[in-house]
N, C-alpha and C. Protein backbone atom coordinates (compact mmCIF):
# COMPACT_ATOMS: atom_id res chain seq x y z
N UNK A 1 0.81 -1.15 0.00
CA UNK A 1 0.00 0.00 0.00
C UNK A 1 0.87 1.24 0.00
N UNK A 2 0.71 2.33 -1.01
CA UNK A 2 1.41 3.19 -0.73
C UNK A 2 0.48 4.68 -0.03
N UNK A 3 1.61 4.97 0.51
CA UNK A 3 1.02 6.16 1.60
C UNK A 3 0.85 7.17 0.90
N UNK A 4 -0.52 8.07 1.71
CA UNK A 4 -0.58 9.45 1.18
C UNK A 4 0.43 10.52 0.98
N UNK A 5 0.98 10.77 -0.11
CA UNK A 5 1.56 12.42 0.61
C UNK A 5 0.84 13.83 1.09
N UNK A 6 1.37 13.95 1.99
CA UNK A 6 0.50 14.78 3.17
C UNK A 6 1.62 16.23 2.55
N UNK A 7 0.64 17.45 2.20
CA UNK A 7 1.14 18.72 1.94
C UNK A 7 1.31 19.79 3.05
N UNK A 8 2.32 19.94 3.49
CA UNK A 8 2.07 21.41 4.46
C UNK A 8 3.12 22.56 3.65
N UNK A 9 1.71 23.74 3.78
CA UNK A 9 2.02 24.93 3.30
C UNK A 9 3.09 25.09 3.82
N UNK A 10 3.47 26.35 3.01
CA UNK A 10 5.27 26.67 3.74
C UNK A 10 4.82 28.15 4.38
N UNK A 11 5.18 28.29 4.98
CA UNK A 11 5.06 29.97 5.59
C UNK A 11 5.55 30.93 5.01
N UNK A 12 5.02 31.74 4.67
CA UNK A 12 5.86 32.68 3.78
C UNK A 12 6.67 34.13 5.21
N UNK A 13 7.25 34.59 4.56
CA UNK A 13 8.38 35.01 5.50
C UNK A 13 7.14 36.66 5.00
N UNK A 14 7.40 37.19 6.30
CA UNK A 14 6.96 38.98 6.21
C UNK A 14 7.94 39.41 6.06
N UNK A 15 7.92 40.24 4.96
CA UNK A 15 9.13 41.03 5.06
C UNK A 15 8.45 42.36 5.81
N UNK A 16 9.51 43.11 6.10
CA UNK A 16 9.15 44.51 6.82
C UNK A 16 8.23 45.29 6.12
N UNK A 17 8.20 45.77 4.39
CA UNK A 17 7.54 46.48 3.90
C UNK A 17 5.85 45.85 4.09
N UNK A 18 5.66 44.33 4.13
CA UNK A 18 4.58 43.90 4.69
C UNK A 18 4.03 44.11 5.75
N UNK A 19 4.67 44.37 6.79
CA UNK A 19 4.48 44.74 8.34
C UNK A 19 3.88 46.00 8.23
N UNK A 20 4.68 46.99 7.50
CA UNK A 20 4.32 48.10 7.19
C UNK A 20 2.67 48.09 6.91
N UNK A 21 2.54 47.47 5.92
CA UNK A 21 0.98 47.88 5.46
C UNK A 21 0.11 46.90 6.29
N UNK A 22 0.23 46.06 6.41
CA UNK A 22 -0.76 45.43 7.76
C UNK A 22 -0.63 46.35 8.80
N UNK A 23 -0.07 47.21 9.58
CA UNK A 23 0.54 48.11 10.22
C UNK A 23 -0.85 49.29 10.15
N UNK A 24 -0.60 49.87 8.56
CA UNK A 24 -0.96 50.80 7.84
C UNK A 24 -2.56 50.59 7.97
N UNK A 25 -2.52 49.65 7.37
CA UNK A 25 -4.40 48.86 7.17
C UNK A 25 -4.94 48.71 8.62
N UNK A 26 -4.35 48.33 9.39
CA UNK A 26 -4.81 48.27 10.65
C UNK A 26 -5.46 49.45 11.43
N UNK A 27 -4.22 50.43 10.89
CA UNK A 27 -4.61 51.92 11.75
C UNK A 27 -6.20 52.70 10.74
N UNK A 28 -5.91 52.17 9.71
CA UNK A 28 -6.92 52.71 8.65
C UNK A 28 -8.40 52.04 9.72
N UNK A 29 -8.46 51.21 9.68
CA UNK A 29 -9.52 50.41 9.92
C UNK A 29 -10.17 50.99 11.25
N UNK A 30 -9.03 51.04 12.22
CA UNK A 30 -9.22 51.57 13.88
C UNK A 30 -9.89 53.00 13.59
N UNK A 31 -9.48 53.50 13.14
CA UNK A 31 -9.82 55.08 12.72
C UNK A 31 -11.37 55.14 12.08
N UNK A 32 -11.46 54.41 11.25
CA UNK A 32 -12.83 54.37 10.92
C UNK A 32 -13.92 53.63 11.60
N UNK A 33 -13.39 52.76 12.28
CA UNK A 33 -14.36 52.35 13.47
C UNK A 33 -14.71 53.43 14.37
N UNK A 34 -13.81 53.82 14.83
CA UNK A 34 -14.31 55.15 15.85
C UNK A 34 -14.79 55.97 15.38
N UNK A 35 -14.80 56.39 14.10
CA UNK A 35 -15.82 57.11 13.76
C UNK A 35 -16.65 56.58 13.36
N UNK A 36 -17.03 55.46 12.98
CA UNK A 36 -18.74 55.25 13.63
C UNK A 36 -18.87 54.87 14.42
N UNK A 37 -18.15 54.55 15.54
CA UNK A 37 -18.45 54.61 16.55
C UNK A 37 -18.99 56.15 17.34
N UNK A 38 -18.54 56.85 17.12
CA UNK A 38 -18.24 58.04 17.49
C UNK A 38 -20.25 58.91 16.69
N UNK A 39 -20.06 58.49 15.41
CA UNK A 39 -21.36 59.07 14.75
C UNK A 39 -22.76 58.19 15.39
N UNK A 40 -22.14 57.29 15.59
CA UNK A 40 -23.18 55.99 16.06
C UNK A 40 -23.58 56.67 17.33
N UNK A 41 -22.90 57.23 18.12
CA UNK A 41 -23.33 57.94 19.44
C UNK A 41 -23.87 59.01 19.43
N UNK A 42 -23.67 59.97 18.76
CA UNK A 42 -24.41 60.87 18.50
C UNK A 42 -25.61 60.65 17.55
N UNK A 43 -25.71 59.68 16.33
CA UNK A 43 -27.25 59.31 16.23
C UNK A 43 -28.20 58.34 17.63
N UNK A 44 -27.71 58.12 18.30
CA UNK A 44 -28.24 57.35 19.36
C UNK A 44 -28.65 58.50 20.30
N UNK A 45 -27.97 59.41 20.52
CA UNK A 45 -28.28 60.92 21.27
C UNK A 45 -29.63 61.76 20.52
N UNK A 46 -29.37 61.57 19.22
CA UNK A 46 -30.59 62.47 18.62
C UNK A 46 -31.71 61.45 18.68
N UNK A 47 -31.51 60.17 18.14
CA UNK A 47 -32.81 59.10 18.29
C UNK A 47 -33.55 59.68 20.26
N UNK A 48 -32.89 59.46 20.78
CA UNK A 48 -33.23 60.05 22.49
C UNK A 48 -34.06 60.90 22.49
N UNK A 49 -33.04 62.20 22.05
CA UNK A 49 -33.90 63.22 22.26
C UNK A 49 -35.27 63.38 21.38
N UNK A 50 -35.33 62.49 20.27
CA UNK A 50 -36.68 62.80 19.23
C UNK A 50 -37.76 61.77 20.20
N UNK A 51 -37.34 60.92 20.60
CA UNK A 51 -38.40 59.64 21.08
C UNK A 51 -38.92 60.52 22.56
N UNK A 52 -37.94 61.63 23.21
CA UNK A 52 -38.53 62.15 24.21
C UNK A 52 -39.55 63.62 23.74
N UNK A 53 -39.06 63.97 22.70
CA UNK A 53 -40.06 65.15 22.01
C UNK A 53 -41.28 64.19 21.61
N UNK A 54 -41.18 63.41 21.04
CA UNK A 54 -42.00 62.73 20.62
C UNK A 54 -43.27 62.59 22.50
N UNK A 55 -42.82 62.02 23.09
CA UNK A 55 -43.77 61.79 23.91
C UNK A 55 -44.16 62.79 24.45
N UNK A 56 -43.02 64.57 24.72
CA UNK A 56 -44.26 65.80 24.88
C UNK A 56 -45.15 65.89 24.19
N UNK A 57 -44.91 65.90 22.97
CA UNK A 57 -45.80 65.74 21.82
C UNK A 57 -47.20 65.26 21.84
N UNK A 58 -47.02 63.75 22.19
CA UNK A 58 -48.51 63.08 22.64
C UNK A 58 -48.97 63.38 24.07
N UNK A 59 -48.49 63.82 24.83
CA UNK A 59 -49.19 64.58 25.90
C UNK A 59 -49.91 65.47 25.58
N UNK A 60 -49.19 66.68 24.63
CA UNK A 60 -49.68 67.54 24.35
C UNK A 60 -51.27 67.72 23.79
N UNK A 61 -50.89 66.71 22.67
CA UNK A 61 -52.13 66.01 22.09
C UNK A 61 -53.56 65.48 22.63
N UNK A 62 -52.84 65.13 23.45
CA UNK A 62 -53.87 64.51 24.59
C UNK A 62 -54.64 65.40 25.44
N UNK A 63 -54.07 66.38 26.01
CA UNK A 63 -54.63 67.46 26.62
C UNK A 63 -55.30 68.15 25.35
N UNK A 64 -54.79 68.54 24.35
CA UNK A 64 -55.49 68.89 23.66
C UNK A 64 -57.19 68.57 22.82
N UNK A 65 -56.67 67.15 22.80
CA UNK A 65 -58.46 66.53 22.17
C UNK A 65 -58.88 66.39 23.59
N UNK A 66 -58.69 66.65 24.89
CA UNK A 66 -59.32 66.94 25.93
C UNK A 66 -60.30 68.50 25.87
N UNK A 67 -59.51 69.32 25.47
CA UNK A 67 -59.69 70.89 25.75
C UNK A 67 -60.69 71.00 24.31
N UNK A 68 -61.06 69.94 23.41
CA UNK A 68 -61.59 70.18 22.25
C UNK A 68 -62.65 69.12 22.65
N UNK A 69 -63.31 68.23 23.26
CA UNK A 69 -64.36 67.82 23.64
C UNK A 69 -64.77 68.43 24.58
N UNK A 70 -63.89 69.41 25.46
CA UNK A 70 -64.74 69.85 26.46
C UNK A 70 -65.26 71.20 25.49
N UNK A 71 -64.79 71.81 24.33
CA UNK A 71 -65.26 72.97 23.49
C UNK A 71 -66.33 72.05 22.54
N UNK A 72 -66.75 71.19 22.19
CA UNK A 72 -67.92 70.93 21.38
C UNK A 72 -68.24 70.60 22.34
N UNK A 73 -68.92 70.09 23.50
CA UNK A 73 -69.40 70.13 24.81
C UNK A 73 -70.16 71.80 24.79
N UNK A 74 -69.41 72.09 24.79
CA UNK A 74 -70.06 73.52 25.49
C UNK A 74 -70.45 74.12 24.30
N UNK A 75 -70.11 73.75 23.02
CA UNK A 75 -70.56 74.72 21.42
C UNK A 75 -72.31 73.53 21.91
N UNK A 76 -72.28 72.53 21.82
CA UNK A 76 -73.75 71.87 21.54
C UNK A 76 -74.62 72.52 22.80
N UNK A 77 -73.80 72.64 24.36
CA UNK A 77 -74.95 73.39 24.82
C UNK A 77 -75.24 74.99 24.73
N UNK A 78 -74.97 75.46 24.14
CA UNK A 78 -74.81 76.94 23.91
C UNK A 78 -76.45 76.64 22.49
N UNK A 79 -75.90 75.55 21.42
CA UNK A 79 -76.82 76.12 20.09
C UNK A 79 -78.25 75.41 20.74
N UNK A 80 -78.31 74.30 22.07
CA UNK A 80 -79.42 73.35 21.96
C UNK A 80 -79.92 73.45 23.31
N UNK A 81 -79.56 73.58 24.61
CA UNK A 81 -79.88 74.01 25.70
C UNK A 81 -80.49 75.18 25.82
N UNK A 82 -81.46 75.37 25.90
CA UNK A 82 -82.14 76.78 26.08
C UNK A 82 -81.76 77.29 27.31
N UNK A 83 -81.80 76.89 28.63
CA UNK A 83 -81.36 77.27 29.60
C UNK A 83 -79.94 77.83 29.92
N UNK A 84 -79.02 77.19 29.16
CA UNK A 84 -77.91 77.89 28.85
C UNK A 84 -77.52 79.07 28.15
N UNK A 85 -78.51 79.40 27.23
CA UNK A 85 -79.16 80.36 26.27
C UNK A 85 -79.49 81.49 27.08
N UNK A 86 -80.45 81.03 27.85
CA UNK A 86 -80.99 82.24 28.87
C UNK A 86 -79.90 82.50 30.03
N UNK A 87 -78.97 81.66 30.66
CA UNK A 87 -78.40 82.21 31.59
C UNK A 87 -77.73 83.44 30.76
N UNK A 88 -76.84 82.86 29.44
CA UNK A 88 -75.96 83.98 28.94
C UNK A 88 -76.63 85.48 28.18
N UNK A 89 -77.80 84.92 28.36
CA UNK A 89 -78.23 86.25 27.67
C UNK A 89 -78.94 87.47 29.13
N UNK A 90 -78.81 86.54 29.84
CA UNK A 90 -79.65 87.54 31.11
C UNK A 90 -77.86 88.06 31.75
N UNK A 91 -77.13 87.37 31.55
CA UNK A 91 -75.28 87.89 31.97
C UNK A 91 -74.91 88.83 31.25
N UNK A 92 -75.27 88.93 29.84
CA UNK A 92 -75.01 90.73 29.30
C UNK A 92 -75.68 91.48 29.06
N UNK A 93 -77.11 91.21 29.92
CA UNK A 93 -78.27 92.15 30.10
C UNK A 93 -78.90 92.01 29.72
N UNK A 94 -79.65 91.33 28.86
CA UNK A 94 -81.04 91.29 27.55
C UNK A 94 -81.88 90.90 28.44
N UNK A 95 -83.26 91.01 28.51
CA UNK A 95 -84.58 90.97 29.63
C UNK A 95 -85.05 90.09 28.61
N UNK A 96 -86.66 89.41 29.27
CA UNK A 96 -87.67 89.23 28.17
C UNK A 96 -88.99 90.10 28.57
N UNK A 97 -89.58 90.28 27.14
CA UNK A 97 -90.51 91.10 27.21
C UNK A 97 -91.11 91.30 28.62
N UNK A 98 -91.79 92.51 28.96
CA UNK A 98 -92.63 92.71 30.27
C UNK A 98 -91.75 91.88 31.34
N UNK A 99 -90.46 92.11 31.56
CA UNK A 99 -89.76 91.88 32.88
C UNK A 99 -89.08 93.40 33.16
N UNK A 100 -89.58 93.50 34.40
CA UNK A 100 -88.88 95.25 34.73
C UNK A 100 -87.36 94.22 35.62
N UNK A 101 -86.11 95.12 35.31
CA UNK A 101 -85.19 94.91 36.21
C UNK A 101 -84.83 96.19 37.04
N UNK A 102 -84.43 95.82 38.31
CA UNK A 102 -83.77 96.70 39.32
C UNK A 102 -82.64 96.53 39.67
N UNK A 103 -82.04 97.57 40.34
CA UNK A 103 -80.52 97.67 39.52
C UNK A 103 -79.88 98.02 41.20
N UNK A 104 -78.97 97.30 42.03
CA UNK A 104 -78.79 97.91 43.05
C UNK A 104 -77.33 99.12 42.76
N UNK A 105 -76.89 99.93 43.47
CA UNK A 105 -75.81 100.38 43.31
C UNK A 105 -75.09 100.81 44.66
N UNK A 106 -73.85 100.01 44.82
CA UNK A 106 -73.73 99.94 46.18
C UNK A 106 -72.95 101.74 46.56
N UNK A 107 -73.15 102.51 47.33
CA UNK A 107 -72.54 103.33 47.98
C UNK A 107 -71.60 103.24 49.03
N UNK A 108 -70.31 103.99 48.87
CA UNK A 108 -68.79 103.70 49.35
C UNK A 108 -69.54 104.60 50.98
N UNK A 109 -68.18 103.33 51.62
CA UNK A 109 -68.67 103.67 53.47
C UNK A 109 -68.52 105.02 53.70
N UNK A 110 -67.97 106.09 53.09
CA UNK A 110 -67.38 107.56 52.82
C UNK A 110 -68.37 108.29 52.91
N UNK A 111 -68.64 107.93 52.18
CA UNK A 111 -70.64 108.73 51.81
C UNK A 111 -71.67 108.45 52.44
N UNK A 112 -71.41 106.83 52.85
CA UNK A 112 -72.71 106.73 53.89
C UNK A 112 -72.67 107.91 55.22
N UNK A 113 -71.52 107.87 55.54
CA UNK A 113 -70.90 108.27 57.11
C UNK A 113 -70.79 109.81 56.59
N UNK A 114 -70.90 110.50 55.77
CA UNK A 114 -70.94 112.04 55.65
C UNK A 114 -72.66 112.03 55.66
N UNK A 115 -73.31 111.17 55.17
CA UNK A 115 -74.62 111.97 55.19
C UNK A 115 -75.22 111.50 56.32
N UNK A 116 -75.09 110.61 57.23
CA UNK A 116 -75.43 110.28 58.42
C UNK A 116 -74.99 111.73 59.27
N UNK A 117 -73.83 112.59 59.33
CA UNK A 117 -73.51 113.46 59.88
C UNK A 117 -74.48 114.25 59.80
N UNK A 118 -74.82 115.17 58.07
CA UNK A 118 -75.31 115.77 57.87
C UNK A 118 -76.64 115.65 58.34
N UNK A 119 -77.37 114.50 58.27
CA UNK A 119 -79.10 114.43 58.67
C UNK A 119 -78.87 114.63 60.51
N UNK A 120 -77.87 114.66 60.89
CA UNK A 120 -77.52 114.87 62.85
C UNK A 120 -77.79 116.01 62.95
């Protein structure tokens, strides 16, 4: 039986100018990692800050279609509530027919207390 011949590569020798650019390539590589590393952190800083605007945002929102059901709330009783009708119209004065109003008007303690003198 004859035996396999078994191959082992030979090593090739580095010369220095090789060292050099593995050297070279290496630093290339390091350098550009850190900068994305480096950009990678600062998009991770802006992603932050947008995902936290983002949630004033829907607060905001929220209070807002709050403050807008409580305004069609109050637009439907204003056009369909009559009683609401009449409070606001008797609040900037309008009467209905054949109602007399009386009107008080208060007098300052100044004046009461000079004409109390005077009728003495």
């Amino acid at each position: 039986m004859v035996e396999p011949e078994i191959y082992y590569p030979r090593k090739k020798k580095i010369s220095g100018f090789g060292i050099l650019w593995r050297l070279l390539i290496t630093i290339i590589v390091t350098i550009v990692i850190s900068f994305q590393i480096y950009t990678f952190g600062d998009a991770l800083r802006y992603w932050k800050e947008n995902r936290e605007k983002k949630q004033k945002y829907i607060q905001e929102i929220n209070i807002l279609e709050q403050q807008q059901e409580m305004m069609k709330k109050e637009i439907w009783e204003l056009k369909n509530n009559k009683l609401t009708q009449e409070r606001l119209a008797r609040e900037i004065g309008y009467i209905k027919p054949g109602e007399v109003v009386y009107k008080f008007i208060e007098i300052e303690n100044n004046e009461t207390n000079e004409n109390r003198k005077d009728n003495e």
